[in-house]
C-alpha atoms as a PDB file:
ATOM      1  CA  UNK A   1     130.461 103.828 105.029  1.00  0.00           C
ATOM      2  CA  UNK A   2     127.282 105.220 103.711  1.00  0.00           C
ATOM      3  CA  UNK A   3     124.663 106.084 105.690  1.00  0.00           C
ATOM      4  CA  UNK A   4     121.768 103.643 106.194  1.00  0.00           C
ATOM      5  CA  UNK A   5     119.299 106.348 106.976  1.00  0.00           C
ATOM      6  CA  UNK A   6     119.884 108.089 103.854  1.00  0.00           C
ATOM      7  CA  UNK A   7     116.555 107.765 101.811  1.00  0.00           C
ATOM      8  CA  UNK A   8     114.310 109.349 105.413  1.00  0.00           C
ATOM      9  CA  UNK A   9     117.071 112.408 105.496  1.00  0.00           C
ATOM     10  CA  UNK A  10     116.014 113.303 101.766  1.00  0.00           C
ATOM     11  CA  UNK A  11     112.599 113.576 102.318  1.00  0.00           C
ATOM     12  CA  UNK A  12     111.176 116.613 103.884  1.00  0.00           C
ATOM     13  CA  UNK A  13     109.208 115.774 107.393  1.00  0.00           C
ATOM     14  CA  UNK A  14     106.421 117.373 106.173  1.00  0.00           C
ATOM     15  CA  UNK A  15     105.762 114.865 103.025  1.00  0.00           C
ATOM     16  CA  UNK A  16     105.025 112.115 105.959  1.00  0.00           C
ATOM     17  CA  UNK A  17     101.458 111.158 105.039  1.00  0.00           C
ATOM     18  CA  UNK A  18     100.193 113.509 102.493  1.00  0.00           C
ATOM     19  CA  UNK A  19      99.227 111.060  99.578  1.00  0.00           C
ATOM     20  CA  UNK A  20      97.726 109.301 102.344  1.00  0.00           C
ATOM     21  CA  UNK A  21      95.461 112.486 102.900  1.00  0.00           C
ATOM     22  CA  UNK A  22      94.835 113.327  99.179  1.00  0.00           C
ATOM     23  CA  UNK A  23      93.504 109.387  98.690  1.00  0.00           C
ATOM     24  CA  UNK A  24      91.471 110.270 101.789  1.00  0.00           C
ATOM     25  CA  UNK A  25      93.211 106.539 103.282  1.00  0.00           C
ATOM     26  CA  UNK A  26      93.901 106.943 107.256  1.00  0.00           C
ATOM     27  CA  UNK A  27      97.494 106.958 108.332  1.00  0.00           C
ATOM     28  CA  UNK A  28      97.933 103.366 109.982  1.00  0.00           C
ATOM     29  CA  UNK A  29      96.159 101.666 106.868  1.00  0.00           C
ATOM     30  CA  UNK A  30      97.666 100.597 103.362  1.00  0.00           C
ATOM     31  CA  UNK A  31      96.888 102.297 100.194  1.00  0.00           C
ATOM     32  CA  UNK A  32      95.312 100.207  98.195  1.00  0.00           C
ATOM     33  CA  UNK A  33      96.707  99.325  95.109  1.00  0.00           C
ATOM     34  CA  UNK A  34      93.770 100.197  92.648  1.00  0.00           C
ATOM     35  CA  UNK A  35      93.809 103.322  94.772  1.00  0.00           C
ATOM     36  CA  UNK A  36      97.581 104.050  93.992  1.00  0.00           C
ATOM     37  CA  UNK A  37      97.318 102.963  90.509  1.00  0.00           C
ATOM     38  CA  UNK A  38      94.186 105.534  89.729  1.00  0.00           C
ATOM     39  CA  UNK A  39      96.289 108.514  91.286  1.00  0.00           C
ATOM     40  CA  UNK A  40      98.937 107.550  89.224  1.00  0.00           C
ATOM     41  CA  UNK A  41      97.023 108.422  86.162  1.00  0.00           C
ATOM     42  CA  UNK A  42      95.847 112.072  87.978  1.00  0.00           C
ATOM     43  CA  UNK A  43      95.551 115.125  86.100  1.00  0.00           C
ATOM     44  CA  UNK A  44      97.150 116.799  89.742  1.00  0.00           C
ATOM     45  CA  UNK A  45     101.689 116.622  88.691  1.00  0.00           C
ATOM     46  CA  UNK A  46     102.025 116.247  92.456  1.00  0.00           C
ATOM     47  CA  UNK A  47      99.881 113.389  93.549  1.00  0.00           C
ATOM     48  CA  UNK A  48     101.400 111.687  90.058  1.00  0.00           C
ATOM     49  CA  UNK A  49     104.553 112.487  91.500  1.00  0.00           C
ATOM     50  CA  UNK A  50     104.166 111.127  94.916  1.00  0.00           C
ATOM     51  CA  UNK A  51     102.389 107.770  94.133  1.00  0.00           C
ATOM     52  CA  UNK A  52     105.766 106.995  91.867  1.00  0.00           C
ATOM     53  CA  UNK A  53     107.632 107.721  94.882  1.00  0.00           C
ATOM     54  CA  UNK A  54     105.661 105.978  97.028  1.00  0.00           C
ATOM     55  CA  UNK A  55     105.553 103.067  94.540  1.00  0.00           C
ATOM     56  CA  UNK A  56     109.810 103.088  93.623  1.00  0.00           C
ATOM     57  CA  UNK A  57     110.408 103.224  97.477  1.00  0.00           C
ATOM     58  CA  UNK A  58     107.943 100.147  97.936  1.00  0.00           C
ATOM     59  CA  UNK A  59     109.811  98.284  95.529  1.00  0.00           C
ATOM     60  CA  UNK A  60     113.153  99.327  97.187  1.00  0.00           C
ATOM     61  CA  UNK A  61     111.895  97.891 100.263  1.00  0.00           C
ATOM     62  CA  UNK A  62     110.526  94.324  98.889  1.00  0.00           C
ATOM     63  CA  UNK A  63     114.337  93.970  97.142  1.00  0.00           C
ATOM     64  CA  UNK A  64     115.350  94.374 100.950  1.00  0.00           C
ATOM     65  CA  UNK A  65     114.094  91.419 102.254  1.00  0.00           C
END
């Protein structure tokens, strides 16, 4: 049986809010999409990186429901 979990025990803890701190967006709050869709285009690899991330693991989540 896989795991259900398996996507939160591949990511490190210490990724847990740190595009929201580069975008300068408080935890509880969403990203907004223009936000997420300027950092995409970033001349910073990592930010580009974690917004396409953060953006593949949103649309995992909508194909949930």
């Amino acid at each position: 049986m896989a795991d259900k979990k398996w996507i939160q025990k591949a990511l490190p803890k210490s990724s847990k809010g740190k595009l929201h701190k580069e975008l300068g967006v408080p935890l509880g709050e969403k990203i907004p999409a223009k936000k997420m869709a300027k950092a995409a285009k970033s001349k910073n690899p990592k930010i580009q990186k974690q917004v396409t991330l953060a953006q593949t693991l949103a649309h995992i989540r909508k194909n949930k429901k």
